[in-house]
N, C-alpha and C. Protein backbone atom coordinates (compact mmCIF):
# COMPACT_ATOMS: atom_id res chain seq x y z
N UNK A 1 -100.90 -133.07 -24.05
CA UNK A 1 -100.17 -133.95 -23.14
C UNK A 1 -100.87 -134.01 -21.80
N UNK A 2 -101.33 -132.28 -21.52
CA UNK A 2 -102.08 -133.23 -19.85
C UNK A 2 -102.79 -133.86 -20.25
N UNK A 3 -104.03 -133.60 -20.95
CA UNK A 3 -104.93 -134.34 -21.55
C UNK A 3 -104.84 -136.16 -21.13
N UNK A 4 -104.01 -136.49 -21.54
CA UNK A 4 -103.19 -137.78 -21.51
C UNK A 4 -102.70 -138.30 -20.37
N UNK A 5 -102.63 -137.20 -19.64
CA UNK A 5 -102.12 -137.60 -18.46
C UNK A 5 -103.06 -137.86 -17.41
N UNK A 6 -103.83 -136.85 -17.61
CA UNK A 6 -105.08 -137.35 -16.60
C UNK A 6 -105.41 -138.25 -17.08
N UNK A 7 -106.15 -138.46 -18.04
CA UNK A 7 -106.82 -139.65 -18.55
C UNK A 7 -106.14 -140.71 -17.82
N UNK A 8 -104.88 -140.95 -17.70
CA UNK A 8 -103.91 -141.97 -17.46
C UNK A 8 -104.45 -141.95 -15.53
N UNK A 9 -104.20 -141.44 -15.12
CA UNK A 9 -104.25 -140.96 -14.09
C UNK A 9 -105.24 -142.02 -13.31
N UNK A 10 -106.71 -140.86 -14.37
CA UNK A 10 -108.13 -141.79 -14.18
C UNK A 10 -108.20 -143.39 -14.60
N UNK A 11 -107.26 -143.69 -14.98
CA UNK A 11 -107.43 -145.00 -15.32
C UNK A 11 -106.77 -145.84 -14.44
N UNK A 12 -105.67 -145.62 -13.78
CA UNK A 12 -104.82 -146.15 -12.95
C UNK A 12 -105.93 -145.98 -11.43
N UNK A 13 -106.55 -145.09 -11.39
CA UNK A 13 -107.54 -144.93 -10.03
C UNK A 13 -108.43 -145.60 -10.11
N UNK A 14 -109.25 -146.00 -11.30
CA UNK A 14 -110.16 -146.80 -11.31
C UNK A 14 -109.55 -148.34 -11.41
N UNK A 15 -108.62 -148.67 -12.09
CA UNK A 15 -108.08 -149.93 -11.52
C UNK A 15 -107.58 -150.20 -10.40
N UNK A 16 -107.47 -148.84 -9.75
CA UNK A 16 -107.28 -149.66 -8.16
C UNK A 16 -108.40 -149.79 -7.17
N UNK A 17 -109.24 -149.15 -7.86
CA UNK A 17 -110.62 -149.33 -7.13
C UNK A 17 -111.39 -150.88 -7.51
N UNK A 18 -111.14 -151.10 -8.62
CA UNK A 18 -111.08 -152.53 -9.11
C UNK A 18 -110.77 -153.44 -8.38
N UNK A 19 -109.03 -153.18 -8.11
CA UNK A 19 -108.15 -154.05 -7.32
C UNK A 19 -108.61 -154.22 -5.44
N UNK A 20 -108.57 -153.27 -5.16
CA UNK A 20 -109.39 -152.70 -3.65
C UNK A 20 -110.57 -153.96 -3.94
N UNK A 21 -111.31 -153.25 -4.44
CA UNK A 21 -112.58 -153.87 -4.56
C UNK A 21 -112.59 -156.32 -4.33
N UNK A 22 -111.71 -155.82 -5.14
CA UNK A 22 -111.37 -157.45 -5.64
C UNK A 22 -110.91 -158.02 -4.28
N UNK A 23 -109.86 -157.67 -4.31
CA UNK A 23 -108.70 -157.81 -2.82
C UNK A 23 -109.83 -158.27 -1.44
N UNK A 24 -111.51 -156.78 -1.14
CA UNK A 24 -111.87 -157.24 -0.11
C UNK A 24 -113.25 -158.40 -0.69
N UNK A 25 -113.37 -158.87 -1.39
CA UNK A 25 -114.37 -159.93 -1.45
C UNK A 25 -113.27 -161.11 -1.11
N UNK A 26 -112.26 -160.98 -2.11
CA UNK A 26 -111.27 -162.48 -1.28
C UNK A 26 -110.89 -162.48 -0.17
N UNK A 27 -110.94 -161.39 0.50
CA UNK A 27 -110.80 -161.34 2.04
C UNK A 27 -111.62 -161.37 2.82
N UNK A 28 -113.30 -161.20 2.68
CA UNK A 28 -114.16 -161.35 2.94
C UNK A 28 -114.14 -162.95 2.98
N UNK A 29 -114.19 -163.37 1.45
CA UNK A 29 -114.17 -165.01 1.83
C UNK A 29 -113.37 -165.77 2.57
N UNK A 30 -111.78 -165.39 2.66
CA UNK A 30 -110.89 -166.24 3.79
C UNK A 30 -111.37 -165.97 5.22
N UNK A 31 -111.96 -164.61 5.60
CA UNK A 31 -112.08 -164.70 7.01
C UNK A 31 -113.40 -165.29 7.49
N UNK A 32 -114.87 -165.72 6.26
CA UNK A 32 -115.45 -166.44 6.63
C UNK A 32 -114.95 -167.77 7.23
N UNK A 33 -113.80 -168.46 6.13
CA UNK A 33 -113.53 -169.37 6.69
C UNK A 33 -113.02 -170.10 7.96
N UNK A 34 -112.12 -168.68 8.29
CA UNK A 34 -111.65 -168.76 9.90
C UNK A 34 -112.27 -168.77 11.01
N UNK A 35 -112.30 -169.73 11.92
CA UNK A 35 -113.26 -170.35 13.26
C UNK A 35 -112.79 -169.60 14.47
N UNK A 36 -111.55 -168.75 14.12
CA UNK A 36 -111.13 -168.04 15.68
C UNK A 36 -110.10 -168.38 16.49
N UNK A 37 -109.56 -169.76 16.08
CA UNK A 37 -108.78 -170.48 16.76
C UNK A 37 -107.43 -170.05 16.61
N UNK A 38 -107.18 -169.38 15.95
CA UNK A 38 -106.08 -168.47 15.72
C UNK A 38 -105.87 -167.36 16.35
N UNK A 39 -106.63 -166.69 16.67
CA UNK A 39 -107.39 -165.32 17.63
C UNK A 39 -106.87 -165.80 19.37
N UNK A 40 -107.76 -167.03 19.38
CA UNK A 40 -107.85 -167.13 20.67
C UNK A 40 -106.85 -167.93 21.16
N UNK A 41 -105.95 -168.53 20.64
CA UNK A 41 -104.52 -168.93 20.96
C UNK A 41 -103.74 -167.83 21.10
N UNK A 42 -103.76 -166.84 20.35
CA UNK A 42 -102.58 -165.83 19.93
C UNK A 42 -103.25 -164.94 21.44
N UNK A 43 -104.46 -164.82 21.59
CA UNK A 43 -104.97 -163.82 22.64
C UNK A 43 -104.82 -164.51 24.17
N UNK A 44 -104.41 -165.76 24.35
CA UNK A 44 -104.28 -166.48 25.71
C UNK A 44 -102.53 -166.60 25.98
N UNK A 45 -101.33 -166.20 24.70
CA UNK A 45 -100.50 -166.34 24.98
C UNK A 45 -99.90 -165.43 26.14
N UNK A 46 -98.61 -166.86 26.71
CA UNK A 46 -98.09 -166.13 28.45
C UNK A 46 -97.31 -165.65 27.94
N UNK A 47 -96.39 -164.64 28.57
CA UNK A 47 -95.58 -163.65 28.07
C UNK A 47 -94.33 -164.11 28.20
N UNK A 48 -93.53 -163.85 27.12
CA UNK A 48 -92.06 -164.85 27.95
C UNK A 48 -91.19 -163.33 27.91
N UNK A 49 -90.10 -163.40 28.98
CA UNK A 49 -89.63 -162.42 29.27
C UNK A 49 -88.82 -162.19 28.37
N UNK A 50 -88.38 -160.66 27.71
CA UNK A 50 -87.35 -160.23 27.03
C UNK A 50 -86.01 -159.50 27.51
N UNK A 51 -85.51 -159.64 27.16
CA UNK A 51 -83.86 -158.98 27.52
C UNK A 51 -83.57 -158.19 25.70
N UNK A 52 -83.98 -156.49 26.29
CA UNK A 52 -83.43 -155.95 24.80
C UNK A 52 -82.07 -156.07 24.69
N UNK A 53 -81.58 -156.03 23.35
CA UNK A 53 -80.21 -156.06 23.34
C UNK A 53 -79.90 -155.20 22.23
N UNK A 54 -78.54 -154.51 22.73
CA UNK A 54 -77.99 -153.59 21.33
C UNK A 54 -77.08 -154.32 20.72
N UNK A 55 -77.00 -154.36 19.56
CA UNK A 55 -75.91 -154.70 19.10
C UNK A 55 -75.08 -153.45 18.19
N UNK A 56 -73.75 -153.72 19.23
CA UNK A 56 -72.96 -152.47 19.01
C UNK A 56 -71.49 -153.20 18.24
N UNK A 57 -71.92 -154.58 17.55
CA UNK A 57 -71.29 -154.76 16.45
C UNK A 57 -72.01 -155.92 15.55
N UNK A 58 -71.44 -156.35 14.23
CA UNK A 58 -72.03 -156.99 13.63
C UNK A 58 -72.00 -158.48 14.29
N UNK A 59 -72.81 -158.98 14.60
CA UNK A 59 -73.06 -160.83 15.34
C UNK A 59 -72.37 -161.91 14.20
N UNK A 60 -71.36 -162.68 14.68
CA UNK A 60 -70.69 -163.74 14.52
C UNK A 60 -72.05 -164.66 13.64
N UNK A 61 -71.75 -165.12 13.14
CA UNK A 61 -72.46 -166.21 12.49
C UNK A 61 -72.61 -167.13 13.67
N UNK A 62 -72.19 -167.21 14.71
CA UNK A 62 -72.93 -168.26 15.43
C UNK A 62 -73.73 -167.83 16.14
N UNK A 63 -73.70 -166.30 16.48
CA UNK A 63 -74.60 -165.83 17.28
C UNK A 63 -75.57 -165.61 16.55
N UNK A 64 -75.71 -165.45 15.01
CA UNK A 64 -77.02 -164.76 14.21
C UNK A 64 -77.58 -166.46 14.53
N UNK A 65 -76.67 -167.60 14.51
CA UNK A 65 -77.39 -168.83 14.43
C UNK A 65 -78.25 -169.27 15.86
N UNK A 66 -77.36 -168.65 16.71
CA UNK A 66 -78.24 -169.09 18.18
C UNK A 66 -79.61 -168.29 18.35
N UNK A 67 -79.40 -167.05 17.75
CA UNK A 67 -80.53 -165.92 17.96
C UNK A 67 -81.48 -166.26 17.15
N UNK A 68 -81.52 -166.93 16.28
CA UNK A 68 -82.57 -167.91 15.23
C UNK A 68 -83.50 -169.01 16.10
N UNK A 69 -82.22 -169.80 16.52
CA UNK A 69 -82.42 -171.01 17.06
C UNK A 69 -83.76 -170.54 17.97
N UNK A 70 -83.38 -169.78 19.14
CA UNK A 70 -83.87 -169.11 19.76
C UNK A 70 -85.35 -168.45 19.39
N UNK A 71 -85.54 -168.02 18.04
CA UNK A 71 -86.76 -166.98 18.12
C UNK A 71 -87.38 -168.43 17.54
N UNK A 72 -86.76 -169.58 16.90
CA UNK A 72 -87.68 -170.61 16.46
C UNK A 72 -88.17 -171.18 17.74
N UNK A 73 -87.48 -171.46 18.81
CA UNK A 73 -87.75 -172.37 19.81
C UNK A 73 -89.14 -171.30 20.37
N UNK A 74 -89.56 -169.72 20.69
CA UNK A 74 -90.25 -168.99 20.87
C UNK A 74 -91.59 -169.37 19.98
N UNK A 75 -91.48 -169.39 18.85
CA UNK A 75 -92.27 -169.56 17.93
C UNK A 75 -93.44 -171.01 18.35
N UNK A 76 -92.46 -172.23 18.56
CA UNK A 76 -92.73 -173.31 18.31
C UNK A 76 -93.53 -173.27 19.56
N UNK A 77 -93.36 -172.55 21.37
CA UNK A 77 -93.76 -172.72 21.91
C UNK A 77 -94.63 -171.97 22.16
N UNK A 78 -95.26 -171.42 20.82
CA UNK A 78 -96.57 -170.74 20.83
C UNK A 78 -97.56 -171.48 20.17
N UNK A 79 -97.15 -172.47 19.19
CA UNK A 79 -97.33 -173.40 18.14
C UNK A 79 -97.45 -172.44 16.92
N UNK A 80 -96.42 -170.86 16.48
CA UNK A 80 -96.40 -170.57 15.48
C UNK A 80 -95.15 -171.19 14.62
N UNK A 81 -95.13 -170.85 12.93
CA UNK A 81 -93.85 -170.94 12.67
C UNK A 81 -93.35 -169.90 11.32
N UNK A 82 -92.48 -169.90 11.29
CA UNK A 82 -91.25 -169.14 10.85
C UNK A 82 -91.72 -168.82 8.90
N UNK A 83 -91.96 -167.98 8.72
CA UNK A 83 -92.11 -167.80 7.06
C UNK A 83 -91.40 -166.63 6.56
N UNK A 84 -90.98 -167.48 5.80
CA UNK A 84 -89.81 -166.94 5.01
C UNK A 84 -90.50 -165.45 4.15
N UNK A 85 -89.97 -164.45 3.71
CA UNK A 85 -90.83 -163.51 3.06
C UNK A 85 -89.61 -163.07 1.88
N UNK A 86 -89.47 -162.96 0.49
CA UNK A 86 -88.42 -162.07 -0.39
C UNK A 86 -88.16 -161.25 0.64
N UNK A 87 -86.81 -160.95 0.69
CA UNK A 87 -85.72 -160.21 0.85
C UNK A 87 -85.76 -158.99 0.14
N UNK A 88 -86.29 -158.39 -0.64
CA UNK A 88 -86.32 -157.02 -1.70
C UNK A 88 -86.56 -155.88 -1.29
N UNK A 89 -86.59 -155.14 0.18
CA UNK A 89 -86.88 -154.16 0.53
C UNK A 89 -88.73 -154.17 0.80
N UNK A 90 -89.14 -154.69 0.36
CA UNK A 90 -90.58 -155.08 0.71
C UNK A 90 -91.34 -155.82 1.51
N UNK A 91 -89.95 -156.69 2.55
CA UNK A 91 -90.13 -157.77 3.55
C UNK A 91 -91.30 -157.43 4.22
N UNK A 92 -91.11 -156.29 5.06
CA UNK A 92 -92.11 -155.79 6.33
C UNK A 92 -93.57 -155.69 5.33
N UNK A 93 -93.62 -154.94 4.39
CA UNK A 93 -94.99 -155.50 3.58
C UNK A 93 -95.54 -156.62 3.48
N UNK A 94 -94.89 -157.14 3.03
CA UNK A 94 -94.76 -158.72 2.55
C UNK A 94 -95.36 -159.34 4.16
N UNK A 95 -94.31 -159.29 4.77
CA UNK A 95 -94.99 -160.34 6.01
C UNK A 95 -96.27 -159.66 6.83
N UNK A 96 -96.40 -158.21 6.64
CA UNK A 96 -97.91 -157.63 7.22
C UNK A 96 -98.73 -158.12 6.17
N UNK A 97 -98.40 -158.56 4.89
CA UNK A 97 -99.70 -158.68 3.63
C UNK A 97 -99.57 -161.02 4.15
N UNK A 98 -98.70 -161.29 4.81
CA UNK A 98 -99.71 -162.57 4.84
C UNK A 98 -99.85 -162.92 5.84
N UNK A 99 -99.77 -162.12 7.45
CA UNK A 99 -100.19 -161.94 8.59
C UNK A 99 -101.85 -161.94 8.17
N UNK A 100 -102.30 -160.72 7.43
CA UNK A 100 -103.25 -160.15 7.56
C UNK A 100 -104.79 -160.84 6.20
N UNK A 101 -103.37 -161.28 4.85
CA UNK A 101 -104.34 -162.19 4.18
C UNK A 101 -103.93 -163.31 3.69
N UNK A 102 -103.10 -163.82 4.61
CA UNK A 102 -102.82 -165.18 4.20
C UNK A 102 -101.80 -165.16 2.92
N UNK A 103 -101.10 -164.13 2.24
CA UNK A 103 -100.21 -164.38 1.22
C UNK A 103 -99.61 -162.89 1.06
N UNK A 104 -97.99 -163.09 1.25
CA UNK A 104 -97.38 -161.80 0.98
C UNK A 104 -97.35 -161.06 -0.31
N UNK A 105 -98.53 -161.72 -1.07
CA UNK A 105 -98.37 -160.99 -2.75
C UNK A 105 -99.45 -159.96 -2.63
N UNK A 106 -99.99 -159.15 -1.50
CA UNK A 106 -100.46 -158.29 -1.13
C UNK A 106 -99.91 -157.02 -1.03
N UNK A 107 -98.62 -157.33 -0.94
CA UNK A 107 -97.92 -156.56 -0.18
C UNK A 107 -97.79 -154.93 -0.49
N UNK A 108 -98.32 -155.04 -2.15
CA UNK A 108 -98.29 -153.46 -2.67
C UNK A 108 -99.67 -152.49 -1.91
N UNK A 109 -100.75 -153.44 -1.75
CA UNK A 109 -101.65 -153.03 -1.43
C UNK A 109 -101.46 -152.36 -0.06
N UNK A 110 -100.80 -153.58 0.96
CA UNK A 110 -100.43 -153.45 2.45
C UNK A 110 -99.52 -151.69 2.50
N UNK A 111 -98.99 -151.64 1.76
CA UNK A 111 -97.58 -150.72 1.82
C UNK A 111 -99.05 -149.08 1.38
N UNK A 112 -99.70 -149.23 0.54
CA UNK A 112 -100.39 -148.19 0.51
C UNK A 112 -101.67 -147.71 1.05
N UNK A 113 -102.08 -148.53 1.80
CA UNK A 113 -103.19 -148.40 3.31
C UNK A 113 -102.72 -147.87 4.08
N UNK A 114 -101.08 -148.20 4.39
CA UNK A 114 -100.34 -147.81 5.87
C UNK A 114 -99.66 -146.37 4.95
N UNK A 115 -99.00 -146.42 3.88
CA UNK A 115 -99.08 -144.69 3.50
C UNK A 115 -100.52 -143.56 3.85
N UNK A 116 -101.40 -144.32 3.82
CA UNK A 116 -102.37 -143.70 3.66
C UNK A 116 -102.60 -142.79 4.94
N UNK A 117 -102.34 -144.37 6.29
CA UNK A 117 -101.92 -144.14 7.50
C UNK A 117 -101.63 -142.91 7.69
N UNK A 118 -100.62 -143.19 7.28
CA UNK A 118 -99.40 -141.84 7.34
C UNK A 118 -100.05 -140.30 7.34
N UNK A 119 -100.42 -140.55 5.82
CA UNK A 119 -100.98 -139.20 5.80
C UNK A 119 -102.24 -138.77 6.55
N UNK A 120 -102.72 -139.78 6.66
CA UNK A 120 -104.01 -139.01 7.48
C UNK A 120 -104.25 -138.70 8.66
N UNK A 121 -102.94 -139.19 9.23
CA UNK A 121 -102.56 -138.96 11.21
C UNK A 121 -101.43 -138.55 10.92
N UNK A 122 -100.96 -137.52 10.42
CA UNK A 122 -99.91 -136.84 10.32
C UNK A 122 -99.05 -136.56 11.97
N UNK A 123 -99.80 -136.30 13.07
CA UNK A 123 -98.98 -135.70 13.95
C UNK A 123 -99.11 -137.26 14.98
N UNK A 124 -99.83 -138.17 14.42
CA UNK A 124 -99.28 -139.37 15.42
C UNK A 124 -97.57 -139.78 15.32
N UNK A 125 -97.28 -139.45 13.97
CA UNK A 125 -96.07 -140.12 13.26
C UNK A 125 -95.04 -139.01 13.27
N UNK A 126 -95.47 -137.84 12.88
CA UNK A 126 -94.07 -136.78 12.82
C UNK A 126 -93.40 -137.09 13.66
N UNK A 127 -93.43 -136.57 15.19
CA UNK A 127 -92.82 -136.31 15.58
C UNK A 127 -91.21 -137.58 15.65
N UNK A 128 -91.43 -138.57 15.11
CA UNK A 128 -90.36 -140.01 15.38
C UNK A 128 -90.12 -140.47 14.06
N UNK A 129 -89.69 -139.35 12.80
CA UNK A 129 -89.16 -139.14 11.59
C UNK A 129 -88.27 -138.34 11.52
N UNK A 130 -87.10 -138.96 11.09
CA UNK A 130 -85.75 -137.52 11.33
C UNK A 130 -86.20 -137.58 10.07
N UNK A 131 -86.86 -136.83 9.39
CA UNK A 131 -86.95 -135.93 7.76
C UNK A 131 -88.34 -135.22 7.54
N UNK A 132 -88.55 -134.54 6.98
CA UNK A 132 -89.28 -134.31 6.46
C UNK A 132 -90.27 -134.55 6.10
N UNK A 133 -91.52 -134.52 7.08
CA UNK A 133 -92.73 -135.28 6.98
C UNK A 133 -92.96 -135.94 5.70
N UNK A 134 -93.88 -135.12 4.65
CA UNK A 134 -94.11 -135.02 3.37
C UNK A 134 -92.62 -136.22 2.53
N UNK A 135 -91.87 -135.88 2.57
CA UNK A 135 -90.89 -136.34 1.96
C UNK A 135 -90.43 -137.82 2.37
N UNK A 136 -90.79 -138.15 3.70
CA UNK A 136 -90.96 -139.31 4.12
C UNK A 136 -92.03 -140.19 3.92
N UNK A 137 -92.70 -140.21 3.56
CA UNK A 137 -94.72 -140.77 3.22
C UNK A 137 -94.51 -140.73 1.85
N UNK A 138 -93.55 -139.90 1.29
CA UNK A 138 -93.72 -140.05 -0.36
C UNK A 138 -92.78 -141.09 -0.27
N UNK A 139 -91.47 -141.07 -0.05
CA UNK A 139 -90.41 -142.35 0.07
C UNK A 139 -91.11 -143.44 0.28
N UNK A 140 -91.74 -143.65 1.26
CA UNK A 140 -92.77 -144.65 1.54
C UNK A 140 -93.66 -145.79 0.26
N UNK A 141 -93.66 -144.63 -0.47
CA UNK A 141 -95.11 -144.94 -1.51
C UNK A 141 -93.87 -145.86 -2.50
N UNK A 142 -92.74 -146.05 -2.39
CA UNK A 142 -92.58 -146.39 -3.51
C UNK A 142 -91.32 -147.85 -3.12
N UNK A 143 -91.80 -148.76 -4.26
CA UNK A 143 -91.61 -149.83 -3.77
C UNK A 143 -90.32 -150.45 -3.72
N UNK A 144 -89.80 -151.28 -2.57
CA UNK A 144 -88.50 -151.76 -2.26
C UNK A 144 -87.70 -150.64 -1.22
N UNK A 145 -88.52 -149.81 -0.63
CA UNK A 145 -87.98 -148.72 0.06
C UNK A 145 -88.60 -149.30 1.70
N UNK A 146 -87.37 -149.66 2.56
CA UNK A 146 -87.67 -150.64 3.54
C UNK A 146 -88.91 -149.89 4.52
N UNK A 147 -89.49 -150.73 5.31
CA UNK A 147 -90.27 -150.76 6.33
C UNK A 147 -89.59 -150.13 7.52
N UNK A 148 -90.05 -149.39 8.29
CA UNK A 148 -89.91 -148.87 9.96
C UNK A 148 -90.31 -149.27 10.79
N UNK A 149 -90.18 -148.28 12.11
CA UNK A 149 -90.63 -148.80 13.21
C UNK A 149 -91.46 -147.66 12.86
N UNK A 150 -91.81 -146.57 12.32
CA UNK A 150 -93.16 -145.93 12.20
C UNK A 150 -94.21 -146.26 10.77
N UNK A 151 -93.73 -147.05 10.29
CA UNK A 151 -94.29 -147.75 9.43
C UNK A 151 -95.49 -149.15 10.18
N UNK A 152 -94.44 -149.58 10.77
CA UNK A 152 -94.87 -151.20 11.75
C UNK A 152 -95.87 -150.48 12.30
N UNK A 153 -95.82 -149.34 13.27
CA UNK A 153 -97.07 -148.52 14.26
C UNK A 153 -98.27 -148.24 13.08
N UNK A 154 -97.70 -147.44 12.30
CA UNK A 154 -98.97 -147.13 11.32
C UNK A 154 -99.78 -148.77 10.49
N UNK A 155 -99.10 -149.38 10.54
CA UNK A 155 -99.65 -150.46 10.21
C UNK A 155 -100.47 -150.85 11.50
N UNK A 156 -99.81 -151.11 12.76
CA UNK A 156 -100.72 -151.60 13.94
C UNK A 156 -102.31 -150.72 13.81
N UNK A 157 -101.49 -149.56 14.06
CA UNK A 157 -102.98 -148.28 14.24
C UNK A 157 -104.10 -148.26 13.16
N UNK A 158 -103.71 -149.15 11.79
CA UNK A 158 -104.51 -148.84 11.08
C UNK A 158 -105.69 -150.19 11.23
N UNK A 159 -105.32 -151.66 11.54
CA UNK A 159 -105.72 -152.74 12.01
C UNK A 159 -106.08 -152.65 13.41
N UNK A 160 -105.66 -151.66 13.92
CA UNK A 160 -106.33 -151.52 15.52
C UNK A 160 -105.69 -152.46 16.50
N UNK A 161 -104.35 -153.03 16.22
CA UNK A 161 -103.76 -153.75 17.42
C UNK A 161 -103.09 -152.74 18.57
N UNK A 162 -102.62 -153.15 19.61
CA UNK A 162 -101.87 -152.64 20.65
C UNK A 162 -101.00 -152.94 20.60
């Protein structure tokens, strides 16, 4: 039975080295295609001021509708817009996998770069996890198990944004 299991193991590693592999030549080719103009819009934008807000109950349907209205009217006056991503616990993947390649069907890949994150800067991230390091990075690995705000960072840190 181990026998079998490794074997299995080794086979699942080499198809993701496959997949890896695959993943950066098509990404290689989309970012040939890109001229920058995306870069340098997003890098000249003026800052519009924020007002955090708690919400210390659930928002009225007209307010979830104004607060929409609102992040569209933001959007539009950046000239971005609004994409929809499945709902399945995989959202925050999903929308970092077509931020980054143009299509959220990345998203398994996205979710295990930023685990990877995780583990390999262990003390950037502990300390702003109520659990159990280890036990949190494994939760992580597995899919439909939502996105964080130390997830979102390990994703920034691993792409190198601010």
């Amino acid at each position: 039975m181990n026998g079998s299991q490794s074997s299995s193991s080794c086979n699942n590693q080499q198809q993701d080295t496959k997949d890896d592999h695959i993943i950066a030549l098509v990404l290689s080719e989309e970012y040939a295609k890109l001229d920058g103009a995306v870069g340098r819009r997003v890098s000249n934008l003026a800052p519009v001021p924020h007002v955090p807000r708690i919400n210390s109950f659930i928002p009225t349907i007209s307010d979830a509708t104004l607060d929409h209205h609102r992040l569209l009217q933001r959007l539009n006056m950046y000239g971005l817009c609004e994409v929809k991503v499945s709902g399945d616990g995989n959202c925050q993947f999903r929308a970092l996998s077509d931020q980054l390649f143009r299509s959220p069907e990345y998203h398994k890949n996205v979710r295990k770069e930023i685990v990877k994150q995780l583990k390999n800067h262990r003390s950037l991230y502990e300390c702003y996890v109520p659990m159990k390091y280890k036990q949190y990075y494994k939760r992580m690995t597995k899919s439909g198990e939502w996105g964080d705000h130390v997830t979102l960072q390990a994703a920034a840190d691993k792409v190198c944004c601010a």
